[in-house]
C-alpha atoms as a PDB file:
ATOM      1  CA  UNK A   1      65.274 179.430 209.347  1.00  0.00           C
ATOM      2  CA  UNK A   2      68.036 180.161 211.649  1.00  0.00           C
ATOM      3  CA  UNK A   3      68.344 179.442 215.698  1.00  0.00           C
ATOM      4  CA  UNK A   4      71.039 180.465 217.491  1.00  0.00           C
ATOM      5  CA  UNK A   5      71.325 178.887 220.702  1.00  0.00           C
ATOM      6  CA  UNK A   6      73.874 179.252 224.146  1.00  0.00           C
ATOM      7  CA  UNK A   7      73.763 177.377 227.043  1.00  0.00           C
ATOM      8  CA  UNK A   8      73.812 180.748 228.979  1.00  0.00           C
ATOM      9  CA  UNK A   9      69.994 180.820 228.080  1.00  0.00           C
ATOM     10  CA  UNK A  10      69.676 178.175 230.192  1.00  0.00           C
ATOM     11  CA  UNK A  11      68.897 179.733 234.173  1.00  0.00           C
ATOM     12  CA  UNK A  12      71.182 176.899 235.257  1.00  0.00           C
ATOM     13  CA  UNK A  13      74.407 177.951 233.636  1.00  0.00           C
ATOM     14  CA  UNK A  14      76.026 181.447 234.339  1.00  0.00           C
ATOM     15  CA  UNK A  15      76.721 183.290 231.088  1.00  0.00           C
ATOM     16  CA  UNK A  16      79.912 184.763 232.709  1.00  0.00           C
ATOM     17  CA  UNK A  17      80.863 180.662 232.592  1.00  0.00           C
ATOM     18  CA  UNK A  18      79.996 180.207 229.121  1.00  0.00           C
ATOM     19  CA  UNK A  19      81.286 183.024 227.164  1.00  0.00           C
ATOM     20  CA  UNK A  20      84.602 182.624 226.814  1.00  0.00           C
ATOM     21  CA  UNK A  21      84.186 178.937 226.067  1.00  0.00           C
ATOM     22  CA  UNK A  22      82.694 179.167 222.219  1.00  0.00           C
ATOM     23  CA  UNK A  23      79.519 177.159 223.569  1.00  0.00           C
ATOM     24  CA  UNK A  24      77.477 178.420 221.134  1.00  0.00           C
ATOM     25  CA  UNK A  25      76.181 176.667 217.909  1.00  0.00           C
ATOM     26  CA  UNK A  26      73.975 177.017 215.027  1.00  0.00           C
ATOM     27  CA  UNK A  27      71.349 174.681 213.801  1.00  0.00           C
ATOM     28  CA  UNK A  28      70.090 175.459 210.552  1.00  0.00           C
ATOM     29  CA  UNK A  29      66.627 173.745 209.132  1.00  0.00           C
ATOM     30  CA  UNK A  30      65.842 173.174 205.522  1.00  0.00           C
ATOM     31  CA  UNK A  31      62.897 172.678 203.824  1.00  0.00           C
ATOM     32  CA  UNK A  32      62.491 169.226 204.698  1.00  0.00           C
ATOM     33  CA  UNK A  33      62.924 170.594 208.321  1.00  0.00           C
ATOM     34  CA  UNK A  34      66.811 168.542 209.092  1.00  0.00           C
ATOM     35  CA  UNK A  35      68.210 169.976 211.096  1.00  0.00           C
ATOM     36  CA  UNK A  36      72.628 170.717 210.828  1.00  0.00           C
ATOM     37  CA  UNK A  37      74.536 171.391 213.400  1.00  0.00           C
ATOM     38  CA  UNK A  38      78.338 173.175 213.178  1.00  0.00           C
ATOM     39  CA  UNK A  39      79.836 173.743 216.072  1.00  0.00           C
ATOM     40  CA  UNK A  40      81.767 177.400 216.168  1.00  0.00           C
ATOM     41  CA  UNK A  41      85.505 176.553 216.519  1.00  0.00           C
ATOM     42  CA  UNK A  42      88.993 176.634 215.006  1.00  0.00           C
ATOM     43  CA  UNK A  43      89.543 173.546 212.385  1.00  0.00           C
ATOM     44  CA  UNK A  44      91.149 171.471 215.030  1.00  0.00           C
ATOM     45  CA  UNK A  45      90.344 172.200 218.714  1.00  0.00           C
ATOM     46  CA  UNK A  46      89.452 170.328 221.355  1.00  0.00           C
ATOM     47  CA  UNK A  47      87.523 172.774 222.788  1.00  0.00           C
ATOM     48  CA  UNK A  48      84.792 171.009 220.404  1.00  0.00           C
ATOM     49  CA  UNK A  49      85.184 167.665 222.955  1.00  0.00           C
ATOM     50  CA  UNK A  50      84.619 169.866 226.235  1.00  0.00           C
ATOM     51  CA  UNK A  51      81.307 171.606 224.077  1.00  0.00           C
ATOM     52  CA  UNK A  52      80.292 168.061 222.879  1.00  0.00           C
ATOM     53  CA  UNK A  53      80.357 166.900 226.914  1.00  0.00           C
ATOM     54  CA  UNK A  54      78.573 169.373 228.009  1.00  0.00           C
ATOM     55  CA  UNK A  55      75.666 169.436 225.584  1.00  0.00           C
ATOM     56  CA  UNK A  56      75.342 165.443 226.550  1.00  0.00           C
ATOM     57  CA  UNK A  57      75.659 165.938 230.303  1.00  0.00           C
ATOM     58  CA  UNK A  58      73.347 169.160 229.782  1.00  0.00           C
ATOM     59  CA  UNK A  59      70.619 166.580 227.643  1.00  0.00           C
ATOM     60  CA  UNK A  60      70.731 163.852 230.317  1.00  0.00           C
ATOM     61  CA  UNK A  61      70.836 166.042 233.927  1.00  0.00           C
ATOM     62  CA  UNK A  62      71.060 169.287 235.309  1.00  0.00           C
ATOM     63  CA  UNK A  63      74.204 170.623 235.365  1.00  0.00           C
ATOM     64  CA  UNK A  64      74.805 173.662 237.924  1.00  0.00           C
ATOM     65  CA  UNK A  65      78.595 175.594 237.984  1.00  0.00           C
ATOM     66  CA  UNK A  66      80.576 174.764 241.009  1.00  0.00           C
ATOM     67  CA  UNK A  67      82.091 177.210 243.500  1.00  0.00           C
ATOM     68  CA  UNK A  68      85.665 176.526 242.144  1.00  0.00           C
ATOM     69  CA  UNK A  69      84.896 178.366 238.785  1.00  0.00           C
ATOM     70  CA  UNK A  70      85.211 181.598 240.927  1.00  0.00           C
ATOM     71  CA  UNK A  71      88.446 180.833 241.728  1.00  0.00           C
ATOM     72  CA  UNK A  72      89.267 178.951 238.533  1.00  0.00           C
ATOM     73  CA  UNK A  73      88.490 179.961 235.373  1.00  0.00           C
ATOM     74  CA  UNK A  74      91.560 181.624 232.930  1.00  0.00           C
ATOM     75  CA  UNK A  75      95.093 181.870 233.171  1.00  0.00           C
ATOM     76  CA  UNK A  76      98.225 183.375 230.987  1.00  0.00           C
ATOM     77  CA  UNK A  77     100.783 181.351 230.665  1.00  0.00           C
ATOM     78  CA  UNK A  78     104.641 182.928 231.650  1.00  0.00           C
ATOM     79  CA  UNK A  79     104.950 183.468 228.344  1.00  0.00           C
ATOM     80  CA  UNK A  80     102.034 185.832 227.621  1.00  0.00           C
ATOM     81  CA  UNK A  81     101.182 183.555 224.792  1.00  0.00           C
ATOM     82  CA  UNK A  82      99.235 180.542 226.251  1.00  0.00           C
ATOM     83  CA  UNK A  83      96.341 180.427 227.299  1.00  0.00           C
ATOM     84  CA  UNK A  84      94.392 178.347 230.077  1.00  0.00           C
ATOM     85  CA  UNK A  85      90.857 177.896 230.496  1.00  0.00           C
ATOM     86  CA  UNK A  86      89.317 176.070 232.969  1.00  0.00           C
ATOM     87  CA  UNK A  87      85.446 174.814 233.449  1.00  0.00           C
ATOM     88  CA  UNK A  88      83.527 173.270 236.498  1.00  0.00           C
ATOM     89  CA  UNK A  89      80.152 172.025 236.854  1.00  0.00           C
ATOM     90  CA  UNK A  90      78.207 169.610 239.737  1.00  0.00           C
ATOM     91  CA  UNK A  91      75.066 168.041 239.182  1.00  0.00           C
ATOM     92  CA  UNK A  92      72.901 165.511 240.505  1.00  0.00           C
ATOM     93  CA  UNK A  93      75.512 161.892 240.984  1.00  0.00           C
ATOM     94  CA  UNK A  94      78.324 164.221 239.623  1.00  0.00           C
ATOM     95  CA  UNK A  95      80.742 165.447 242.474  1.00  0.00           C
ATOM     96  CA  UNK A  96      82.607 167.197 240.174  1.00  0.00           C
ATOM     97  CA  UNK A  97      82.980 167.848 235.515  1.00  0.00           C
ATOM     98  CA  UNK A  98      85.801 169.879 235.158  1.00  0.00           C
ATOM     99  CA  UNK A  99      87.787 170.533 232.154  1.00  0.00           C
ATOM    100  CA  UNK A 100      91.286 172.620 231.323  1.00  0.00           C
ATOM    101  CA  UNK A 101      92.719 173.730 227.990  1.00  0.00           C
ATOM    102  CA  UNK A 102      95.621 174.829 227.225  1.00  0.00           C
ATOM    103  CA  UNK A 103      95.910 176.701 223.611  1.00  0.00           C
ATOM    104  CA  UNK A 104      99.852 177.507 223.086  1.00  0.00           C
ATOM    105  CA  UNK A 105     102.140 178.637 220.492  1.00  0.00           C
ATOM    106  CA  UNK A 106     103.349 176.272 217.655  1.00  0.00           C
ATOM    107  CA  UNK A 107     100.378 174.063 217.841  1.00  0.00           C
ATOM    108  CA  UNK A 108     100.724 172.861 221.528  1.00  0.00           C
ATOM    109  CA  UNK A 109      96.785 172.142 222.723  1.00  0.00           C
ATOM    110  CA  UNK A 110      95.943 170.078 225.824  1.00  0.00           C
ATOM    111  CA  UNK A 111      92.628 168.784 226.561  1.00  0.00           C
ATOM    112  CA  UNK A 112      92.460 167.493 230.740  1.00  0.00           C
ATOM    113  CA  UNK A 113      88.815 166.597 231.400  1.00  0.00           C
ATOM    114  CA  UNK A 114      87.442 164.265 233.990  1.00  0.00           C
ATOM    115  CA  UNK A 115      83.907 163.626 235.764  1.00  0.00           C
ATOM    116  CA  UNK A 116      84.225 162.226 239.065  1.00  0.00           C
ATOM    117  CA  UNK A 117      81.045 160.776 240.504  1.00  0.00           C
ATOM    118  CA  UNK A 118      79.758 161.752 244.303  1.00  0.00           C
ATOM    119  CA  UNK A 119      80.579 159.184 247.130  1.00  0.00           C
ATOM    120  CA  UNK A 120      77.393 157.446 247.077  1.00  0.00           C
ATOM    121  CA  UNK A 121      77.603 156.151 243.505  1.00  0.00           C
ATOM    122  CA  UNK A 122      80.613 153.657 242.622  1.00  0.00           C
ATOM    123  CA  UNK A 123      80.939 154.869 239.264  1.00  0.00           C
ATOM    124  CA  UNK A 124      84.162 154.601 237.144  1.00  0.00           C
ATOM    125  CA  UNK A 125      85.756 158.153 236.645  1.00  0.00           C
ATOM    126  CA  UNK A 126      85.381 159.737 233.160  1.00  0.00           C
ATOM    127  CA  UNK A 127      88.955 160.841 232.140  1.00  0.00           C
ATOM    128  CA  UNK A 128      90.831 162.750 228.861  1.00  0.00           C
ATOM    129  CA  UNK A 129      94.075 163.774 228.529  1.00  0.00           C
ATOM    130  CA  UNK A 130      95.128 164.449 225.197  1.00  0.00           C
ATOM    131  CA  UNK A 131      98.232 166.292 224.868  1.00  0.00           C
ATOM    132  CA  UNK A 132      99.668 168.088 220.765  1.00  0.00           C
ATOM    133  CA  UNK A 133     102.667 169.408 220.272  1.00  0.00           C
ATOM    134  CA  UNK A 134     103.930 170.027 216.515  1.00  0.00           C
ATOM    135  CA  UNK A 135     102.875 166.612 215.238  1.00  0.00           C
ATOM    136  CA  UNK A 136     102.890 164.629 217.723  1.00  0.00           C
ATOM    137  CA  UNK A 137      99.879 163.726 219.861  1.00  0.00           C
ATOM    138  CA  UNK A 138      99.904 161.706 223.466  1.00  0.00           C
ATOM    139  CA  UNK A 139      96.277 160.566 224.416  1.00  0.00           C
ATOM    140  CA  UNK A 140      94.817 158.951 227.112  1.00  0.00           C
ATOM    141  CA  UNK A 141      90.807 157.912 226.808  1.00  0.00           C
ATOM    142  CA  UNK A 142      89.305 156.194 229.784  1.00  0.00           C
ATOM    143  CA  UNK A 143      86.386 155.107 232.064  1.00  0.00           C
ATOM    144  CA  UNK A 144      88.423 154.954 235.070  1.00  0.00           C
ATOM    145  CA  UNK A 145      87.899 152.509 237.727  1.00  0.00           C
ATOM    146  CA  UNK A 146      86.774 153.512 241.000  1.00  0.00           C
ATOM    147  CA  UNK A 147      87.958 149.466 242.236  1.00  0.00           C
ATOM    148  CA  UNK A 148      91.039 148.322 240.623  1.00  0.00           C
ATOM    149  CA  UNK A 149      89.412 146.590 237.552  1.00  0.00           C
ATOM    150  CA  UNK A 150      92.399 143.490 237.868  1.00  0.00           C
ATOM    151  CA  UNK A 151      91.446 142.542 241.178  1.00  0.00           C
ATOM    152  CA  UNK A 152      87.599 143.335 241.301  1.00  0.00           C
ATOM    153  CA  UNK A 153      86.338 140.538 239.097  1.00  0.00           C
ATOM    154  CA  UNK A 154      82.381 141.762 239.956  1.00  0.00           C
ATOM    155  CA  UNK A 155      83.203 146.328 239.426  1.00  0.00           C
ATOM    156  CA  UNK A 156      84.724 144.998 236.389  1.00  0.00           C
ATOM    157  CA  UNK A 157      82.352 143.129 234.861  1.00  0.00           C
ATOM    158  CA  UNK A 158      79.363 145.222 236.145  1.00  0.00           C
ATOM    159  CA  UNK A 159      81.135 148.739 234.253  1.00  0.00           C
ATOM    160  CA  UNK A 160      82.867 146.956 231.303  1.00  0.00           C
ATOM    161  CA  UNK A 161      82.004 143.830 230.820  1.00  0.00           C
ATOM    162  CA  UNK A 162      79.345 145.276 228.166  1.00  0.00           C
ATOM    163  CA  UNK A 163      81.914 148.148 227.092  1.00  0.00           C
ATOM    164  CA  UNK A 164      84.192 145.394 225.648  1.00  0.00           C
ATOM    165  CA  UNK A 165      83.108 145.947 221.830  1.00  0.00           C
ATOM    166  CA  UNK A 166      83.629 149.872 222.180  1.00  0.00           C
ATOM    167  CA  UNK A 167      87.319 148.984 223.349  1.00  0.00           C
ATOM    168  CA  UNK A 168      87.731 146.492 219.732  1.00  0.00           C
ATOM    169  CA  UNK A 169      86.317 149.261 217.673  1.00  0.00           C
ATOM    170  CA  UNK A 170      89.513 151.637 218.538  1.00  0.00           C
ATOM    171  CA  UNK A 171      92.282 148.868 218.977  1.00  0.00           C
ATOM    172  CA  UNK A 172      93.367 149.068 215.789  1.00  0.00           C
ATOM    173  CA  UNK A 173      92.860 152.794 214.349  1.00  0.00           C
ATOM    174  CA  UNK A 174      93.902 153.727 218.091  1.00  0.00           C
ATOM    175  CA  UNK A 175      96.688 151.032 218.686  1.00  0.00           C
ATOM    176  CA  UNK A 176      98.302 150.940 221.977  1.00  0.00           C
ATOM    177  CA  UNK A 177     101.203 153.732 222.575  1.00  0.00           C
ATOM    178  CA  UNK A 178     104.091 151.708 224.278  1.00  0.00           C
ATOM    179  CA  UNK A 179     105.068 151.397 227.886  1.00  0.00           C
ATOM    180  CA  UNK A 180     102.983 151.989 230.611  1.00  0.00           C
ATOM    181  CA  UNK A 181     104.034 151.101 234.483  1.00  0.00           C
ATOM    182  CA  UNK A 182     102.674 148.365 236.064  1.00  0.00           C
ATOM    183  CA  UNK A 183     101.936 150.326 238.828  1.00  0.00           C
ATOM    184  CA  UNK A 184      99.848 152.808 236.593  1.00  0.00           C
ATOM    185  CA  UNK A 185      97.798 149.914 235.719  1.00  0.00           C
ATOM    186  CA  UNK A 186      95.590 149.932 238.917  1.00  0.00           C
ATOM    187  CA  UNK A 187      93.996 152.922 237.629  1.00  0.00           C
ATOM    188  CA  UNK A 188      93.412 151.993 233.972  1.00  0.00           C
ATOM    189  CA  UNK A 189      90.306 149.764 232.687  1.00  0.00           C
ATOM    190  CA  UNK A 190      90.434 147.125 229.952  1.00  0.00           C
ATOM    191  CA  UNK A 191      88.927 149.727 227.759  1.00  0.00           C
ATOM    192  CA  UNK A 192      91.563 152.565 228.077  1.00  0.00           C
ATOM    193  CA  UNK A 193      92.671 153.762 225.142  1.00  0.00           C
ATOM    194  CA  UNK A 194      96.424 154.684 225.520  1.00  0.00           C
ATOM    195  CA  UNK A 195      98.078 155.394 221.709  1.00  0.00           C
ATOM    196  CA  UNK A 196     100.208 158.186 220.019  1.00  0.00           C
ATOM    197  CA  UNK A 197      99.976 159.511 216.636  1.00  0.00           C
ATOM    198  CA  UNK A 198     100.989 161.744 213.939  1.00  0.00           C
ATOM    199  CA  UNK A 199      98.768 164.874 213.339  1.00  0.00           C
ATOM    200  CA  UNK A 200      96.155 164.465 210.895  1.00  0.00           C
ATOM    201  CA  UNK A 201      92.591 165.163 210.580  1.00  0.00           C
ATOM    202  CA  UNK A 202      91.679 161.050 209.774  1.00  0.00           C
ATOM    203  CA  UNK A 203      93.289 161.014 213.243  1.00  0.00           C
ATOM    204  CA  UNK A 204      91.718 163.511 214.943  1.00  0.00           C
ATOM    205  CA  UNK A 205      88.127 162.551 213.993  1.00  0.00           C
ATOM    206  CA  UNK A 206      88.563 159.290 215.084  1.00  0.00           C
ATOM    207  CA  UNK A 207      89.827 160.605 217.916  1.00  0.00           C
ATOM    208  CA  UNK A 208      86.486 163.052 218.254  1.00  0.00           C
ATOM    209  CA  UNK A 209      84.855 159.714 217.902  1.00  0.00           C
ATOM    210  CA  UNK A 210      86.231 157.949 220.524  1.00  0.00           C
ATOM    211  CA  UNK A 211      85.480 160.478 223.040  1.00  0.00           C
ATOM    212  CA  UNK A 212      81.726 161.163 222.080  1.00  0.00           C
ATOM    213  CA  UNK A 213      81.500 157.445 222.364  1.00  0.00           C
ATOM    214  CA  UNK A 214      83.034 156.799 225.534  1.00  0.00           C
ATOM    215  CA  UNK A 215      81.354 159.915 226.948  1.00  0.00           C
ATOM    216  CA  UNK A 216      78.000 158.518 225.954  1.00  0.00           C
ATOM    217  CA  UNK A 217      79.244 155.147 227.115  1.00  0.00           C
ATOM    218  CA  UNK A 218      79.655 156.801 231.155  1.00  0.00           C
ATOM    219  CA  UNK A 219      76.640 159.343 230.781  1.00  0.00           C
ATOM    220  CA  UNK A 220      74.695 155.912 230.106  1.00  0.00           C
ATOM    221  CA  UNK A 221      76.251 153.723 233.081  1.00  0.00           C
ATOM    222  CA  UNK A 222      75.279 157.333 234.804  1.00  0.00           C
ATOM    223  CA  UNK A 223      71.660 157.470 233.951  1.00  0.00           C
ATOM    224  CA  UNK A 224      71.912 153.356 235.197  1.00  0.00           C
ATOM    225  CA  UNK A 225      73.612 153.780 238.372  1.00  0.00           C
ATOM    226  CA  UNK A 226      71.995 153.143 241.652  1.00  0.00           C
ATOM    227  CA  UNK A 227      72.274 155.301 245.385  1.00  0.00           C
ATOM    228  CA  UNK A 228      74.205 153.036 247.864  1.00  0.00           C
ATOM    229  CA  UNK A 229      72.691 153.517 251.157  1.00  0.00           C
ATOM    230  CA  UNK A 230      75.198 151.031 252.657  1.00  0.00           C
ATOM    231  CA  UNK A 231      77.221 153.929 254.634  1.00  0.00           C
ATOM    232  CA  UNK A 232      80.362 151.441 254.871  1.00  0.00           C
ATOM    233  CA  UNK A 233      80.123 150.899 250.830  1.00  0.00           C
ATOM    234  CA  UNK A 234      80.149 155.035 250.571  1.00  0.00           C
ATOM    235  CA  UNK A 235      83.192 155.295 253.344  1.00  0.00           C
ATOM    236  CA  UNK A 236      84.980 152.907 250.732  1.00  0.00           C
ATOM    237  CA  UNK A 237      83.854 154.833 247.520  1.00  0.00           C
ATOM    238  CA  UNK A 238      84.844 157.382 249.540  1.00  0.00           C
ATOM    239  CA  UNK A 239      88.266 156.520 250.248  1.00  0.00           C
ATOM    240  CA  UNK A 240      88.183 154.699 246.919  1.00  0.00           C
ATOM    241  CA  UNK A 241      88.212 158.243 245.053  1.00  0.00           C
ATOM    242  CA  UNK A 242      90.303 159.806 247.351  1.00  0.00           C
ATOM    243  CA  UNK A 243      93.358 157.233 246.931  1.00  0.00           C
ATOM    244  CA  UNK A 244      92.579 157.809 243.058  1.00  0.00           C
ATOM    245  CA  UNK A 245      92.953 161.524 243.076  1.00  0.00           C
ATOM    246  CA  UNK A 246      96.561 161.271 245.390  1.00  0.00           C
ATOM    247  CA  UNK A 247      98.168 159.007 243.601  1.00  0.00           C
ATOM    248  CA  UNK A 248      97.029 161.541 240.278  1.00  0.00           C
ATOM    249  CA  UNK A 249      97.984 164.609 242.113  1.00  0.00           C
ATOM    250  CA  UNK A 250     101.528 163.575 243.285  1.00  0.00           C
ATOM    251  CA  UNK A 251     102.384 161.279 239.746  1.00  0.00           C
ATOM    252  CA  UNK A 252     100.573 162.811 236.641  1.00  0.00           C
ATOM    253  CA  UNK A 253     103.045 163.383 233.947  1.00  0.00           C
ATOM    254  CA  UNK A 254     101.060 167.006 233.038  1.00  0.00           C
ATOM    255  CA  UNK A 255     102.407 168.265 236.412  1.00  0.00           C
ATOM    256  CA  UNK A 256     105.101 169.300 234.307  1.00  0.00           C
ATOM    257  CA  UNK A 257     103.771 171.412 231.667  1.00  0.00           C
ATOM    258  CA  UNK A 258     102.578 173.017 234.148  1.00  0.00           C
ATOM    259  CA  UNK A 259     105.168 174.498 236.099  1.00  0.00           C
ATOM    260  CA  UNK A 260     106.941 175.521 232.803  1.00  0.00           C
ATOM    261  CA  UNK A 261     103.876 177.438 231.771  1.00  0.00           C
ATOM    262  CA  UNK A 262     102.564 178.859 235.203  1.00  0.00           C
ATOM    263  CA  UNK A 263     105.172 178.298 237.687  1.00  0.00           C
ATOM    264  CA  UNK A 264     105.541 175.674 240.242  1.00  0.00           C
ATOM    265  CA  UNK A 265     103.120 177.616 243.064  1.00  0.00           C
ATOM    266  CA  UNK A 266     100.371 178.368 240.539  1.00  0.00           C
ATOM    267  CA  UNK A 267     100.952 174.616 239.166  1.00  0.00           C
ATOM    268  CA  UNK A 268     100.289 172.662 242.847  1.00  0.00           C
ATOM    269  CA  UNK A 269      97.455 174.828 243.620  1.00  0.00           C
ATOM    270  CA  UNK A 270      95.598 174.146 239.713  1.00  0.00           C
ATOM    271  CA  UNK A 271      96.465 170.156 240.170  1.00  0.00           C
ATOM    272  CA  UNK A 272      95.135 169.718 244.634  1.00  0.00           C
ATOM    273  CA  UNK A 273      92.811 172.556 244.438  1.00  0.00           C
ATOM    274  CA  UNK A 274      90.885 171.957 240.620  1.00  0.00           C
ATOM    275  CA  UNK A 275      92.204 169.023 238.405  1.00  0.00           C
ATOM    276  CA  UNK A 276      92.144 166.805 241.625  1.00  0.00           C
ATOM    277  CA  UNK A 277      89.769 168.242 243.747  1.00  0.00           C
ATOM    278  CA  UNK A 278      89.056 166.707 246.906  1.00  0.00           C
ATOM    279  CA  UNK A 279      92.594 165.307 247.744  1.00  0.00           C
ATOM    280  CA  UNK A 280      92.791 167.670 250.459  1.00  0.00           C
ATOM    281  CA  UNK A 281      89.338 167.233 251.596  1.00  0.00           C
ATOM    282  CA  UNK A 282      87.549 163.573 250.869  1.00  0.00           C
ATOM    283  CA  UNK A 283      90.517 161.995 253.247  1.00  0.00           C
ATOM    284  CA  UNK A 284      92.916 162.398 255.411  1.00  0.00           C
ATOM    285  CA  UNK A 285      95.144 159.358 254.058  1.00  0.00           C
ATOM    286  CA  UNK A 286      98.721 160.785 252.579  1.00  0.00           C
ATOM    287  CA  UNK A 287     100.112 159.320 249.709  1.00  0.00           C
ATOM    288  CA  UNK A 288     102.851 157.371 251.392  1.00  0.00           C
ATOM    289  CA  UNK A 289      99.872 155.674 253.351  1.00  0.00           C
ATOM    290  CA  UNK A 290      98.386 154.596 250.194  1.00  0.00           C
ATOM    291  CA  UNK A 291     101.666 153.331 248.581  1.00  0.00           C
ATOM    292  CA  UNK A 292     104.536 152.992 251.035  1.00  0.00           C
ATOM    293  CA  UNK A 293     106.507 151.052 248.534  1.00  0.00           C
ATOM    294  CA  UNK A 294     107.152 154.965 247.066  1.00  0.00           C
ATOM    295  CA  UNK A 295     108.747 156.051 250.750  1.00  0.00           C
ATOM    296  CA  UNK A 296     112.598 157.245 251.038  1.00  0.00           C
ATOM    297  CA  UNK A 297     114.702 157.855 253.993  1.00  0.00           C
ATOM    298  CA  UNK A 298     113.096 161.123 255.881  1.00  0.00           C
ATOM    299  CA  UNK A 299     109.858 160.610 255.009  1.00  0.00           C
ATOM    300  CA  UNK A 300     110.509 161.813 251.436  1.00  0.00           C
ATOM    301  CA  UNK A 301     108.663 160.142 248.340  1.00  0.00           C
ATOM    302  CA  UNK A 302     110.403 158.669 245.738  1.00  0.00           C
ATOM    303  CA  UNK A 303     109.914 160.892 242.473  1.00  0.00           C
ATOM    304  CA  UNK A 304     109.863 157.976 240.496  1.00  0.00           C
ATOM    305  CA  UNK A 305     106.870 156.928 239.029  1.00  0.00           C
ATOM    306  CA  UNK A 306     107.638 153.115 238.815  1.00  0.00           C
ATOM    307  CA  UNK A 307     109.423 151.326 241.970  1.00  0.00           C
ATOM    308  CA  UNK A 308     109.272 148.062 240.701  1.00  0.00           C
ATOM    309  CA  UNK A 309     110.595 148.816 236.901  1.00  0.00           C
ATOM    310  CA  UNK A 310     107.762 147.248 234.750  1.00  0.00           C
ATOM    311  CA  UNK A 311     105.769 147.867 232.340  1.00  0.00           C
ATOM    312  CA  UNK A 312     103.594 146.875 229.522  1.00  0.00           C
ATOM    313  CA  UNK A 313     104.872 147.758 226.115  1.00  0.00           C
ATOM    314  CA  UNK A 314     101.318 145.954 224.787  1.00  0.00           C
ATOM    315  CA  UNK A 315      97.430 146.321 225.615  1.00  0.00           C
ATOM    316  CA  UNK A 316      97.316 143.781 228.775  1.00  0.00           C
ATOM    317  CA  UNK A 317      93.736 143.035 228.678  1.00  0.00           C
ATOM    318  CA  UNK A 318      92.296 140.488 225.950  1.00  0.00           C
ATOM    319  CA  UNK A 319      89.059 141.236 223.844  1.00  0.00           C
ATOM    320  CA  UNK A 320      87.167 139.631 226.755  1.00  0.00           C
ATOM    321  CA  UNK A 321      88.408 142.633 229.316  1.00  0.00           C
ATOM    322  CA  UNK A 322      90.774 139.373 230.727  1.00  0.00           C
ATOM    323  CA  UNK A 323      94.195 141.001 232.265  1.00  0.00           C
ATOM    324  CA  UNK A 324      96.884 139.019 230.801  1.00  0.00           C
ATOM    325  CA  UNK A 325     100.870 139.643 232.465  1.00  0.00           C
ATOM    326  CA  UNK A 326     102.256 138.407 230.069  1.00  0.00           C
ATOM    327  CA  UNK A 327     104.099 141.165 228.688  1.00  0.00           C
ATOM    328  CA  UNK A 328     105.301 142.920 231.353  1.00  0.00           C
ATOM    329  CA  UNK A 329     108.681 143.815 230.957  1.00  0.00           C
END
């Protein structure tokens, strides 16, 4: 027996939404009634990560599209090569699941996918940003926190103190990628993964493996997470996310990539209009009034993205999630 199933059968996701994103999968039962499932994409893709997350999101609430997958949704690249597709979804404690891929030529894939949590819930932001390019692959895996984790003793060990074991299983087939500034830090747990490798598939199922597990991980502290009716602890979530998504917007190193492949207007609209959503709207707080350490003369900001010159060239946090400064160089 064969049943073919597509989340566009569902009255709460758009088929226009779903079909150019491959959401569809088979599952096969045999006599003894297993069932198989094989999802429909290319041998490596990481469209397979954004299917897997919403499946799991799909299983645990109800997932509606949001109003920015009008406006964004597909893009060609300068080049008329590469392609960019973009997904959004809101549900129920979920402000905003978004995802963009970017499928070029010579192997180049990027996977940027977060889940950010509405104000009322203090919940660490889902992030992925995996970057190929020939061989090479740059990823980033993380539940990040809402509270800097090094400071906030009680966010961190009410989100990761029981994540600490999920971190050990990937420290050494995902070892730590090299240098990271110390003022990037504040927005990292002790459970990122941050590591680079050579193109394989060993590598890019563990990889696969990683995610599903750290997606479960969040969709679990999700299903967990209590309303705060404190209106003073949601103006601080509030601002909390806010500070998060402007220091993203003005110093993620994708920004980039982006203007090469879309232009630099097209490029600041996709990063403070969709991949950081809300930085014009959840605040009115600029970035220099977050970080003034990053002002210049004329009200400029500095385009560096480490004024003090550190950074860790090792994982700072012990097996115990305990920040150790050790190695800051």
């Amino acid at each position: 027996m064969e049943v073919t199933l597509n989340f566009s059968e569902s009255p709460s996701m758009d088929f226009s939404l779903s079909r150019f994103s491959s959401f569809e999968f088979k599952v096969r039962a045999p006599l003894r009634m297993r069932q198989r499932y094989s999802l429909e994409v290319s041998a490596f893709s990481y469209q397979k990560f954004v299917n897997f997350a919403l499946e799991e999101t799909q299983r645990r609430t109800h997932l509606i599209p949001s109003p920015l997958q009008e406006q964004f949704s597909s893009l060609t690249a300068i080049d008329g090569q590469t392609k960019l597709q973009m997904l959004s979804f809101q549900a129920p404690k979920i402000r905003l699941l978004r995802s963009l891929t970017i499928e070029g030529t010579e192997g180049m894939q990027v996977l940027d996918f977060a889940v950010l949590p509405e104000p009322e819930f203090d919940l660490p932001i889902f992030c992925a940003n995996f970057f190929t390019a020939a061989n090479m692959n740059i990823i980033v895996l993380d539940l990040n926190p809402l509270y800097d984790a090094i400071n906030h003793a009680d966010y961190k060990q009410k989100y990761y103190g029981g994540l600490m074991p999920l971190a050990a299983k990937y420290t050494e087939p995902l070892p730590w990628g090299g240098k990271i500034t110390a003022e990037s830090m504040r927005f990292f747990s002790p459970i990122v993964i941050w590591t680079k490798f050579t193109s394989s598939q060993f590598k890019h199922d563990i990889l696969y493996s990683a995610f599903m597990d750290y997606y479960k991980a969040w969709l679990e502290l999700m299903d967990q997470a209590a309303k705060d009716t404190d209106d003073s602890q949601i103006i601080c979530n509030l601002e909390a996310q806010h500070k998060y998504l402007t220091w993203r917007a003005e110093k993620d190193p994708g920004h980039k990539i982006l203007k090469k492949l879309i232009g630099e207007t097209l490029a600041k609209d996709l990063v403070r209009s969709f991949l950081f959503n809300g930085v014009n709207t959840l605040g009115r707080k600029t970035f220099l009034d977050y970080f003034p350490e990053y002002h210049c003369e004329g009200g400029i900001i500095n385009a560096k993205r480490s004024i003090i010159g550190k950074s860790y060239e090792t994982r700072p946090w012990d097996t115990q999630g305990e920040f150790i400064a050790n190695n800051l160089q």
